[in-house]
Protein backbone atom coordinates (compact mmCIF):
# COMPACT_ATOMS: atom_id res chain seq x y z
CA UNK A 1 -20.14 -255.07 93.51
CA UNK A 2 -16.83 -256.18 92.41
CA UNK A 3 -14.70 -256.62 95.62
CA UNK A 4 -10.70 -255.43 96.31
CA UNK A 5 -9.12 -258.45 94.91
CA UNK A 6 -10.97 -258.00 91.86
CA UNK A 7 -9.91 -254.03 91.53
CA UNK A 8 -6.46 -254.63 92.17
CA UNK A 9 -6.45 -257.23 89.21
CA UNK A 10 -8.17 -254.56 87.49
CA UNK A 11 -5.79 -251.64 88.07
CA UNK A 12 -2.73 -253.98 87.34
CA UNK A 13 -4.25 -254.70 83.68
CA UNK A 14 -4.22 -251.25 83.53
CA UNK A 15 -1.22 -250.55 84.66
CA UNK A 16 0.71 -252.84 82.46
CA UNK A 17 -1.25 -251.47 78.86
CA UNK A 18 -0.68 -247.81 80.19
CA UNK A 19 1.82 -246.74 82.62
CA UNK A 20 5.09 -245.47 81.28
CA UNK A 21 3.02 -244.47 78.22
CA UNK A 22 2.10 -240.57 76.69
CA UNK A 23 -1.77 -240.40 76.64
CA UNK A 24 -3.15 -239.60 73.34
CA UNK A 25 -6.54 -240.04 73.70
CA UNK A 26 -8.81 -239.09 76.82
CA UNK A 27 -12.22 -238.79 76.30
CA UNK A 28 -14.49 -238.38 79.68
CA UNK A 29 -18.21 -238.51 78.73
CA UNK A 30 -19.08 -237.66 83.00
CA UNK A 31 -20.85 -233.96 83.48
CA UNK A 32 -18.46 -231.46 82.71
CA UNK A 33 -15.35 -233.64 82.94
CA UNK A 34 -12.34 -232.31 80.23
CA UNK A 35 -9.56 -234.79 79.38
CA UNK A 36 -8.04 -232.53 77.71
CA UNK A 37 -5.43 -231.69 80.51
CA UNK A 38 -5.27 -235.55 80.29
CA UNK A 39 -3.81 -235.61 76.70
CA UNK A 40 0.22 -235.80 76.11
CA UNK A 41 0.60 -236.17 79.51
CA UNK A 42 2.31 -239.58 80.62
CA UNK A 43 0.90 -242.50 82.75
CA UNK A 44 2.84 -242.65 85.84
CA UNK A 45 0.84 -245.65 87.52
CA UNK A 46 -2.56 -246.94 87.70
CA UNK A 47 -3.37 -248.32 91.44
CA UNK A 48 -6.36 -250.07 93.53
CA UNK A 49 -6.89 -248.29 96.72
CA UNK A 50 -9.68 -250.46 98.41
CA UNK A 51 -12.42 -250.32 95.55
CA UNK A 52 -11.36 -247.34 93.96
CA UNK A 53 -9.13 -247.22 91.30
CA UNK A 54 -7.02 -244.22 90.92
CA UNK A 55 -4.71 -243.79 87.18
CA UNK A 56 -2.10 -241.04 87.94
CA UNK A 57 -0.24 -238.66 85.79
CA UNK A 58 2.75 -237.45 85.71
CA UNK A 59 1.36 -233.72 84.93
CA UNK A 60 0.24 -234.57 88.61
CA UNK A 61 -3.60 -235.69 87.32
CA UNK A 62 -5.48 -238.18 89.00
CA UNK A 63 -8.25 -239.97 87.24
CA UNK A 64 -10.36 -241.88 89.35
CA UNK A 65 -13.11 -244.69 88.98
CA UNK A 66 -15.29 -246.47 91.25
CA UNK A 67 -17.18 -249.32 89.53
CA UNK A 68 -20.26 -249.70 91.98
CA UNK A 69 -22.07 -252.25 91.02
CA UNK A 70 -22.11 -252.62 87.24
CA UNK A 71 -18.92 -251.22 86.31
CA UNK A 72 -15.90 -252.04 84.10
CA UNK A 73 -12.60 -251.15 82.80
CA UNK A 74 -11.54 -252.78 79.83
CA UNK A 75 -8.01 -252.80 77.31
CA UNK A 76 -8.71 -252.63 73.75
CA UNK A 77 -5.75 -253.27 71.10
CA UNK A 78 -5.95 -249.37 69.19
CA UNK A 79 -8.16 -249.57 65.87
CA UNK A 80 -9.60 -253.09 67.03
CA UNK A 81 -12.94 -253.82 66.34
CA UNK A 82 -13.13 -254.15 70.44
CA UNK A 83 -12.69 -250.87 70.91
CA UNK A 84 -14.55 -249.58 68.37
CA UNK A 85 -17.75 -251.92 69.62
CA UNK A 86 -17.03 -249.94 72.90
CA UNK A 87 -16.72 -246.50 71.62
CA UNK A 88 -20.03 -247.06 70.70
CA UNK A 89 -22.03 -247.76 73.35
CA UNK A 90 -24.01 -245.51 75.15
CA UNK A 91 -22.83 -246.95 78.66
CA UNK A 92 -19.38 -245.59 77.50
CA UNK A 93 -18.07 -243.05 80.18
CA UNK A 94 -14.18 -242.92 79.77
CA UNK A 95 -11.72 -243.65 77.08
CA UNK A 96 -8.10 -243.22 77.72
CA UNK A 97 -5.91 -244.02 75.27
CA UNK A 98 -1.82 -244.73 74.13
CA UNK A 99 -0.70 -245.59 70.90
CA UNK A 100 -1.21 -248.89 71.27
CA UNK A 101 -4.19 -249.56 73.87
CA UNK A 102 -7.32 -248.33 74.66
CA UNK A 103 -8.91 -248.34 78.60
CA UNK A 104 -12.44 -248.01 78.41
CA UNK A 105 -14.89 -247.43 81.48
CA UNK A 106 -17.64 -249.17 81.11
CA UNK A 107 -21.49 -248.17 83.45
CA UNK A 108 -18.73 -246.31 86.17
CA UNK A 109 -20.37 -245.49 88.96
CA UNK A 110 -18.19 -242.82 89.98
CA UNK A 111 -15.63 -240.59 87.69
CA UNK A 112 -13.30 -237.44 88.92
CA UNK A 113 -10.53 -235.68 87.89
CA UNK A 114 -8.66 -234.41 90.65
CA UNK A 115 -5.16 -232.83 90.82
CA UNK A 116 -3.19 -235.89 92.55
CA UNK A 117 -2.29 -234.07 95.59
CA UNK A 118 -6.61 -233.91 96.08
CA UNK A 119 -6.41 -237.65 95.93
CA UNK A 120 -7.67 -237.32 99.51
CA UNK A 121 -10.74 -235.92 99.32
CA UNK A 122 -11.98 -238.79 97.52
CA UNK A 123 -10.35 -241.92 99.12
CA UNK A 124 -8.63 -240.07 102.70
CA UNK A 125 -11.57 -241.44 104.76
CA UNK A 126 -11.11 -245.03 103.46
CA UNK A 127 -9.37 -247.26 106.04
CA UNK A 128 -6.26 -249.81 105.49
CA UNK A 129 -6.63 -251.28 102.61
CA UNK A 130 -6.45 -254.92 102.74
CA UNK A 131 -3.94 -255.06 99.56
CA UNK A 132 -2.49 -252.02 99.87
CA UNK A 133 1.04 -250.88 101.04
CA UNK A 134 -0.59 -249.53 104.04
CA UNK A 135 -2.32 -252.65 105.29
CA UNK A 136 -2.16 -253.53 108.86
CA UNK A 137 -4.79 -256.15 110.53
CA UNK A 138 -4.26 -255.13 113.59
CA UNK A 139 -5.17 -250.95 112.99
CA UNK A 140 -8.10 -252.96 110.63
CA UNK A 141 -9.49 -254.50 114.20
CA UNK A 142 -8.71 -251.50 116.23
CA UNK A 143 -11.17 -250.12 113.78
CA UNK A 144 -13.82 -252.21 114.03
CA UNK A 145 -13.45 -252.98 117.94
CA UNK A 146 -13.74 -248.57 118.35
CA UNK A 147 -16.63 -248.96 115.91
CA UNK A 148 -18.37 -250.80 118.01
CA UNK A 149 -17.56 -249.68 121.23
CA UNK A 150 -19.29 -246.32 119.31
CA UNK A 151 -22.53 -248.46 117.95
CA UNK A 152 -23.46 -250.85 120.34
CA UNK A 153 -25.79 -252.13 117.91
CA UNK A 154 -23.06 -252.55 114.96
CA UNK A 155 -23.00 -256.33 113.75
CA UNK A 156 -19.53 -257.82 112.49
CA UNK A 157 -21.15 -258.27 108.92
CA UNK A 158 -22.09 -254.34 109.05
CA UNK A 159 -18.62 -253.14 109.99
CA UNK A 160 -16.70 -255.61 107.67
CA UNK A 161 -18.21 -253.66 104.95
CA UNK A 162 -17.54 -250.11 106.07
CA UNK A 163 -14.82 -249.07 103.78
CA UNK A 164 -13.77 -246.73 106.45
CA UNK A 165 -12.94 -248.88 108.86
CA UNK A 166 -11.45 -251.81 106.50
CA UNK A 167 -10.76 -250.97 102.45
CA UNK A 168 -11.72 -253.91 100.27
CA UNK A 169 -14.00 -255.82 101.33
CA UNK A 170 -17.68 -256.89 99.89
CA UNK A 171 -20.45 -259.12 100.74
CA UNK A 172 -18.58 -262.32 99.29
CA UNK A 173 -15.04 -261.68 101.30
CA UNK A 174 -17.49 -261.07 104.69
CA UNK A 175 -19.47 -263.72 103.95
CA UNK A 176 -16.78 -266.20 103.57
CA UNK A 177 -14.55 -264.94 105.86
CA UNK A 178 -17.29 -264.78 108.64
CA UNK A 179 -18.50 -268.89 107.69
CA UNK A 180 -14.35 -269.65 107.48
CA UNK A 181 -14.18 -268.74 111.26
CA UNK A 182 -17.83 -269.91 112.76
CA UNK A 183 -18.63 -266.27 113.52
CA UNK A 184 -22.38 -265.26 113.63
CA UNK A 185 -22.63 -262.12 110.61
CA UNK A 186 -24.95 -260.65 113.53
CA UNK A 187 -22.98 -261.06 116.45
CA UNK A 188 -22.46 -257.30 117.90
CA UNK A 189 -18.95 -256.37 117.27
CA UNK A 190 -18.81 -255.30 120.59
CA UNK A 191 -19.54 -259.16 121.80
CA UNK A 192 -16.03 -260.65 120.16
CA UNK A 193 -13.12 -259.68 121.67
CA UNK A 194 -9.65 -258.39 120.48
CA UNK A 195 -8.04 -262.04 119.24
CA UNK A 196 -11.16 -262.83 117.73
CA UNK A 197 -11.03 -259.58 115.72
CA UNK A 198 -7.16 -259.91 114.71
CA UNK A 199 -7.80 -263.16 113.48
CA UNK A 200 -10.76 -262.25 111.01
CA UNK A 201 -8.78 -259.61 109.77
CA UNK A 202 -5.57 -261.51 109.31
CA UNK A 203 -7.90 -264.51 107.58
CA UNK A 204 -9.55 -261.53 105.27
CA UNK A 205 -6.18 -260.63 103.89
CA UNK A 206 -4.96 -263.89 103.26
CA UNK A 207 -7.90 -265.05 101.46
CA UNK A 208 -8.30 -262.01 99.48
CA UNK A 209 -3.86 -261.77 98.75
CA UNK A 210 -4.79 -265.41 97.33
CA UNK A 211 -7.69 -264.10 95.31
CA UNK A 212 -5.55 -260.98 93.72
CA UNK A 213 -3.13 -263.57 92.25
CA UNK A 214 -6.10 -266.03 90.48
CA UNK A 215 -8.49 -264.78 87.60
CA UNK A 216 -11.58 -266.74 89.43
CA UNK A 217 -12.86 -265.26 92.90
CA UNK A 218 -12.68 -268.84 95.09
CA UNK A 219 -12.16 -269.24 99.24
CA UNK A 220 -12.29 -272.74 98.83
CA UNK A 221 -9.58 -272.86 96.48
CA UNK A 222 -11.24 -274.45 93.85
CA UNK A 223 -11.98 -273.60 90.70
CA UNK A 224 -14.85 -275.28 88.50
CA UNK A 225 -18.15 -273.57 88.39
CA UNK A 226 -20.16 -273.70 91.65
CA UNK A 227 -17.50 -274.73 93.69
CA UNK A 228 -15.73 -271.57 94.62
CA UNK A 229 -17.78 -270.59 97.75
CA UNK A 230 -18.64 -272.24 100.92
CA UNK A 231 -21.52 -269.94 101.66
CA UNK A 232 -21.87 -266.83 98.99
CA UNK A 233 -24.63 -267.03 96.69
CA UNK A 234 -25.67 -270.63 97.98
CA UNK A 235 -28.60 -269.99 99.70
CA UNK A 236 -31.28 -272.62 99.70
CA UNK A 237 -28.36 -274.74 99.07
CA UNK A 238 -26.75 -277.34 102.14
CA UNK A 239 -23.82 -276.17 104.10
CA UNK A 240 -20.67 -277.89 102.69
CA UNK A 241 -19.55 -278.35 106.06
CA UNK A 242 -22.66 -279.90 107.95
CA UNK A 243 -25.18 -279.95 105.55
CA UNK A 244 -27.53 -277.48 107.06
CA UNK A 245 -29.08 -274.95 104.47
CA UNK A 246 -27.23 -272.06 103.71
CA UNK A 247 -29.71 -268.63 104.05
CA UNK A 248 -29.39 -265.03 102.91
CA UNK A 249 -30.48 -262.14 105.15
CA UNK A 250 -29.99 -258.58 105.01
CA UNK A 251 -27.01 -256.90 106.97
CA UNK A 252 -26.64 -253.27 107.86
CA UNK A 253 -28.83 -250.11 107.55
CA UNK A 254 -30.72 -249.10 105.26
CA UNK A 255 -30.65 -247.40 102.53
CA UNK A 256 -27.06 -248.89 102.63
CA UNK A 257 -27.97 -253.22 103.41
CA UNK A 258 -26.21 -255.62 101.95
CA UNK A 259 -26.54 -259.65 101.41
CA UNK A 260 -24.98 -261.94 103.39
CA UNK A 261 -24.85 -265.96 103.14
CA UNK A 262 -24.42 -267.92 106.15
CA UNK A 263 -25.05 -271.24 107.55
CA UNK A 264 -27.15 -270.93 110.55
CA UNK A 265 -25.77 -274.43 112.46
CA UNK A 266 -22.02 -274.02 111.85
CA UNK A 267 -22.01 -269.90 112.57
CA UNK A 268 -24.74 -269.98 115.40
CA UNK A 269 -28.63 -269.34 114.53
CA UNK A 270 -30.64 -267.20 112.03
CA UNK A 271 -30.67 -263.34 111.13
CA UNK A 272 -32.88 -261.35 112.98
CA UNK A 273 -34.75 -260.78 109.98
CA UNK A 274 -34.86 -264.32 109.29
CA UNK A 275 -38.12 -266.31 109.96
CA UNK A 276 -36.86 -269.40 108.86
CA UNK A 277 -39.02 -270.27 105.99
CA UNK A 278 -37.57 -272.47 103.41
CA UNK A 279 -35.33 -270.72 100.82
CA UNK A 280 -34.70 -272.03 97.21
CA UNK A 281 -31.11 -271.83 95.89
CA UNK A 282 -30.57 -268.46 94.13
CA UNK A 283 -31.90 -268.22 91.29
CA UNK A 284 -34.04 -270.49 90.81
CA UNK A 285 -38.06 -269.93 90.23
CA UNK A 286 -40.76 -270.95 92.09
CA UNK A 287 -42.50 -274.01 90.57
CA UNK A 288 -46.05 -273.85 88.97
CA UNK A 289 -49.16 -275.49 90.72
């Protein structure tokens, strides 16, 4: 599921082709959704908030998106044979468009249209956002201390991906940002105290304010292929750090687990579900006898 960093490169793309702009072309292809109230009204901004994405009107609309898993937005040049390829498709759920640019939603997993002022039923129980205006890493690890002060039980990989208690932040960002700082993605959040807590957070929005500004995802800060992650989708693969191998366990409850990669020397043992049988690097296929 595409992660904070990459919606707030996404909304900005959108921004720039549309905002400022009168809307001549909304077609919502979602239930009942009508863009018609959406037509010849004017683009007043197009923001991330956490991994929503909400396009705002300035007939006080809100139109807003949540990619899930398989989601897009693209910008087509008007009449291109991009857009028309995408007007096409059956996957196709919203096309909003200027005179000179197209945005088209692409398998959304979520679509509204909500008079702006309603924003909140939508996105109100969402916590700071790690790129937004209203970040603050401190409130963030309040959060997630309270959280588990509620839920003994809560692991710090669990409550890193509970929108409400942080806004932004997937199973790569955790997963990094939990190997970055040798914390155990298991460890109760009630077992790591206040500093400990401030510092993850602060070390989340760094490393996702440096992924907002590049095109490729990376916490190492490199760029060529297979070099972008210490720990996310290496498992089966050796630790760059001490060469142990990197595994993948569940975290969370279900029906709502997640993945997360972690090296079990440098961050402090195995997953509870983990019985530490050998794991082949993702991807790959068992071989033939």
């Amino acid at each position: 599921m595409p992660e904070g960093d990459t919606l707030w490169r996404t909304a900005r793309r959108l921004n720039s082709a549309l905002a400022g702009e009168t809307l001549e072309r909304a077609d919502l292809r979602w239930g009942n959704l009508d863009g018609a109230v959406l037509r010849a009204d004017v683009t007043t901004e197009v923001v991330a908030r956490g991994k929503h994405i909400l396009h705002r009107t300035a007939g006080g609309w809100t139109l807003h998106s949540h990619l899930r898993m398989e989601g897009q937005w693209r910008v087509a040049a008007l009449g291109s044979s991009a857009e028309a390829a995408a007007l096409r498709r059956h996957t196709l759920r919203a096309a909003v468009g200027t005179s000179q640019w197209t945005a088209l939603g692409l398998r959304l997993g979520m679509l509204d249209l909500v008079r702006t002022d309603q924003e909140h039923r939508l996105v109100g129980h969402l916590g700071p956002d790690v790129l937004g205006p209203d970040w603050d890493a401190a409130q963030a690890a309040a959060n997630l201390a309270a959280a588990g002060a509620a839920a003994s039980e809560l692991t710090i990989a669990a409550a890193l991906l509970d929108q409400r208690l942080l806004a932004g932040v997937g199973t790569y960002w955790a997963s990094e940002a939990l190997f970055i700082l040798r914390i155990h993605p298991w460890r109760p959040v009630s077992e790591i105290d206040a500093d400990t807590l401030l510092t993850l957070t602060t070390r989340i929005h760094t490393l996702m304010s440096r992924g907002a500004r590049n095109a490729i995802q990376s916490s190492t800060g490199l760029f060529q292929p297979g070099a972008t992650s210490y720990v996310h989708g290496r498992s089966g693969r050796p630790c760059r750090r001490c060469g142990t191998t990197v595994r993948v366990a569940m975290a969370g409850q279900a029906p709502r687990e997640r993945t997360i990669f972690s090296c079990p020397t440098c961050q402090g043992g195995l997953a509870p579900t983990d019985d530490g049988r050998p794991q082949r690097p993702l991807g790959s296929s068992p071989r033939r006898s």
